[in-house]
C-alpha atoms as a PDB file:
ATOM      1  CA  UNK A   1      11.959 -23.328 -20.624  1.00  0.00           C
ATOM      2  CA  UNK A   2      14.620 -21.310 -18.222  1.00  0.00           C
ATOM      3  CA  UNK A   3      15.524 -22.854 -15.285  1.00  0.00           C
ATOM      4  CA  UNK A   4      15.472 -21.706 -11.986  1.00  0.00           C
ATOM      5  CA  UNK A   5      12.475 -19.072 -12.655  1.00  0.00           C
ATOM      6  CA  UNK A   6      10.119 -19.978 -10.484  1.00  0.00           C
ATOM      7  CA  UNK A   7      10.372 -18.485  -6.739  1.00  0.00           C
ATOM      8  CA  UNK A   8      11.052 -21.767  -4.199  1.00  0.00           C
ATOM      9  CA  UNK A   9       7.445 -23.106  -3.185  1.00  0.00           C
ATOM     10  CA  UNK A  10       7.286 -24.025   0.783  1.00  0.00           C
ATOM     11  CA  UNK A  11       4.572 -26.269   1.061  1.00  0.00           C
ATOM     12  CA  UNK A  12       4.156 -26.117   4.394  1.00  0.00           C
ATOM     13  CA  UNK A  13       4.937 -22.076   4.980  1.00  0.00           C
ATOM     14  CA  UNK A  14       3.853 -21.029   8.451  1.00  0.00           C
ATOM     15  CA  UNK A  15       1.126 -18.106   9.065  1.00  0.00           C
ATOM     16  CA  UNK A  16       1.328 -16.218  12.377  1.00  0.00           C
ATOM     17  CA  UNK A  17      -1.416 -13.982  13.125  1.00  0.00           C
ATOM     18  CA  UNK A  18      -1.146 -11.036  16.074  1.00  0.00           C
ATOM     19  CA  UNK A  19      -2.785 -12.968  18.073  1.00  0.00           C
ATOM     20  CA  UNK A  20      -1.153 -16.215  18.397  1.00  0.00           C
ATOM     21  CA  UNK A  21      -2.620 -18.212  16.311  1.00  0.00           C
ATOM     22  CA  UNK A  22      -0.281 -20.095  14.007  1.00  0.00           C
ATOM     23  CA  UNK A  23      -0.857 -22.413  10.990  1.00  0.00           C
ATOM     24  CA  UNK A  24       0.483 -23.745   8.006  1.00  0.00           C
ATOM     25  CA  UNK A  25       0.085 -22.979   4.110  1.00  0.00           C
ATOM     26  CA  UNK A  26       1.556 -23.403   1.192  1.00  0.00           C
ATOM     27  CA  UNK A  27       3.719 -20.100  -0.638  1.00  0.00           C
ATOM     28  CA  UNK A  28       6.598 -18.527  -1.269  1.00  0.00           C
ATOM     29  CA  UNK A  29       7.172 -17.053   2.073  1.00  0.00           C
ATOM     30  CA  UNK A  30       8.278 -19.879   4.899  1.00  0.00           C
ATOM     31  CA  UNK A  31       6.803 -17.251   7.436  1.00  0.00           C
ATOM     32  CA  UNK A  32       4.247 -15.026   6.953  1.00  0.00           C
ATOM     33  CA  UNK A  33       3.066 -12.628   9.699  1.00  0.00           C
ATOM     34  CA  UNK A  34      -0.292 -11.016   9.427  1.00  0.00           C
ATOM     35  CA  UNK A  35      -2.930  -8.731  11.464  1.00  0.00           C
ATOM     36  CA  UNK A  36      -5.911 -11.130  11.346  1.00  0.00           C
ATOM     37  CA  UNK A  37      -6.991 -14.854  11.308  1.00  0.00           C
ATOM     38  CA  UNK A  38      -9.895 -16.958  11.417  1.00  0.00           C
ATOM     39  CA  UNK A  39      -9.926 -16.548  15.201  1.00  0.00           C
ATOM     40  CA  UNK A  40      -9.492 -12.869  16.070  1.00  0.00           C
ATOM     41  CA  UNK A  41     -11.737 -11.571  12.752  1.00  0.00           C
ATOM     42  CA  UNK A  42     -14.727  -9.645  14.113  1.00  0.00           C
ATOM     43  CA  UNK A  43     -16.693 -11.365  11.403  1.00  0.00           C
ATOM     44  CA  UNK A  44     -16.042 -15.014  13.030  1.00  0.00           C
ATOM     45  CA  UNK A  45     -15.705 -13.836  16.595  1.00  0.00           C
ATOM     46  CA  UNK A  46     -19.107 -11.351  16.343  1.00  0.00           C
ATOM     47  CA  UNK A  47     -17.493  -9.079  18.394  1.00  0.00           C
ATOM     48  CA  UNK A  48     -16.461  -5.642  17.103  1.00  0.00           C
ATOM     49  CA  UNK A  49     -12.886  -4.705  17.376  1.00  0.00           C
ATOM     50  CA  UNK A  50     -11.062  -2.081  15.741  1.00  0.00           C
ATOM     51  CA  UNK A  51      -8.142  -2.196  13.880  1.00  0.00           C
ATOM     52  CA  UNK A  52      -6.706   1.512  13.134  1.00  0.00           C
ATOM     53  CA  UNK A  53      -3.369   1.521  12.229  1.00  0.00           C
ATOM     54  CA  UNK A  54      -3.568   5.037  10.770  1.00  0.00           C
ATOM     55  CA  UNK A  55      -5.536   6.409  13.537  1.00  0.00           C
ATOM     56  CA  UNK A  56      -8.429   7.187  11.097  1.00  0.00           C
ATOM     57  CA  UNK A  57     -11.219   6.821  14.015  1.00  0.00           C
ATOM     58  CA  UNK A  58      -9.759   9.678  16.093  1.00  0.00           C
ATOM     59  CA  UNK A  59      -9.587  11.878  12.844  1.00  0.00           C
ATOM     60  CA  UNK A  60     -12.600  11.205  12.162  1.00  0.00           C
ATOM     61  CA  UNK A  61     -13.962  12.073  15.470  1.00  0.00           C
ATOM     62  CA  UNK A  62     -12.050  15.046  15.809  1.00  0.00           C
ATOM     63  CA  UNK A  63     -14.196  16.335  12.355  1.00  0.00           C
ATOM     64  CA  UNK A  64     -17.498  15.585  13.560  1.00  0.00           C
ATOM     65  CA  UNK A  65     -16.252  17.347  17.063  1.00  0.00           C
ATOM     66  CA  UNK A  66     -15.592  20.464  14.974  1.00  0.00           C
ATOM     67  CA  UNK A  67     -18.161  20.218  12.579  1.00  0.00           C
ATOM     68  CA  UNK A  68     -20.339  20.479  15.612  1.00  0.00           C
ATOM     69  CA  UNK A  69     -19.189  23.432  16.954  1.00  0.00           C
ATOM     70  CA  UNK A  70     -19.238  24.625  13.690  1.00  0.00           C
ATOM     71  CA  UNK A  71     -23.281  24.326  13.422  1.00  0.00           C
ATOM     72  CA  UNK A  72     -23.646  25.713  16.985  1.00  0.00           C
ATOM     73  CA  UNK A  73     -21.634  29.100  15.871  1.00  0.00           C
ATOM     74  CA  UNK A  74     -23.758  29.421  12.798  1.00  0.00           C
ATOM     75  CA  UNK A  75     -27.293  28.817  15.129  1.00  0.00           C
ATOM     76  CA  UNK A  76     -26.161  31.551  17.270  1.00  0.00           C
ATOM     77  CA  UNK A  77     -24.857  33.856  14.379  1.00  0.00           C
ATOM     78  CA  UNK A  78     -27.938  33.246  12.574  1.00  0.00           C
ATOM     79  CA  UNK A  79     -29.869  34.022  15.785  1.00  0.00           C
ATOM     80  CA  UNK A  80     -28.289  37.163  16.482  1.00  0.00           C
ATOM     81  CA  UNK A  81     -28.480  38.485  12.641  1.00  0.00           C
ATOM     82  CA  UNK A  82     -32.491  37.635  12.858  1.00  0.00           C
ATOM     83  CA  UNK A  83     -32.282  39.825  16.148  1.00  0.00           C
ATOM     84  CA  UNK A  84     -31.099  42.785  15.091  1.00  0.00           C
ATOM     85  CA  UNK A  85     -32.872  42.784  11.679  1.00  0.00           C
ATOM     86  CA  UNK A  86     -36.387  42.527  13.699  1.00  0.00           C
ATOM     87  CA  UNK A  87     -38.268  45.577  13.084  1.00  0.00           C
ATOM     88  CA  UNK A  88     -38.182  48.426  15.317  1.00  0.00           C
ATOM     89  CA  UNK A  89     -40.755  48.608  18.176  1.00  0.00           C
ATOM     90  CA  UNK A  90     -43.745  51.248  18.106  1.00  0.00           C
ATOM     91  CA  UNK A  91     -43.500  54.405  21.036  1.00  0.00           C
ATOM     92  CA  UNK A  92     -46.594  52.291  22.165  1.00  0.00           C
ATOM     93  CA  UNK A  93     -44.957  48.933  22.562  1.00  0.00           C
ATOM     94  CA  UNK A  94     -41.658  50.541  24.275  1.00  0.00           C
ATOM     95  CA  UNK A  95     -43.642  52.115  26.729  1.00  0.00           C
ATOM     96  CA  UNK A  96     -45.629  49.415  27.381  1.00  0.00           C
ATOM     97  CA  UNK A  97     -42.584  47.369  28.153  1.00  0.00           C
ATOM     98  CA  UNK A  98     -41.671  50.161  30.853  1.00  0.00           C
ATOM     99  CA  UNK A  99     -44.501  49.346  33.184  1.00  0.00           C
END
């Protein structure tokens, strides 16, 4: 076999979340740095936190915002079109409307 091949092992490599929390693990990497641990997951914690790095949440908000507006143009297009395609009213119902 070759030597010197395999990447330097650190058994004791040290993990540091976002938060704070720090502990130890065996890689290639003496430090590692990463976004969640054991004690800021919203799995293990119950609560619910987001992490958006790539601000997907407002992007997606901002779609259903003008996917909304979207629907209410078409209600009121599809209002006025049934309006104006309503059949003419009789002499007797205009004048009847007069009074």
């Amino acid at each position: 076999m070759k030597a010197s091949v395999h990447p330097q092992y650190f058994d004791q490599a040290q993990v540091i979340c976002v938060c704070g929390n720090k502990f130890n693990v065996g890689s290639t990497k003496e430090i590692i740095h990463i976004e969640l641990c054991n004690k800021c997951h919203p799995f293990y914690t119950g609560e619910q936190k987001f992490v958006d790095s790539a601000s997907r949440i407002q992007k997606f908000q901002k779609k259903q915002k003008t996917a909304e507006e979207f629907k209410a143009t078409v209600v009121i297009k599809t209002e006025e079109k049934r309006k104006s395609q309503e059949a003419p009213k009789s002499l007797r119902d205009m004048l009847m409307s007069l009074k």
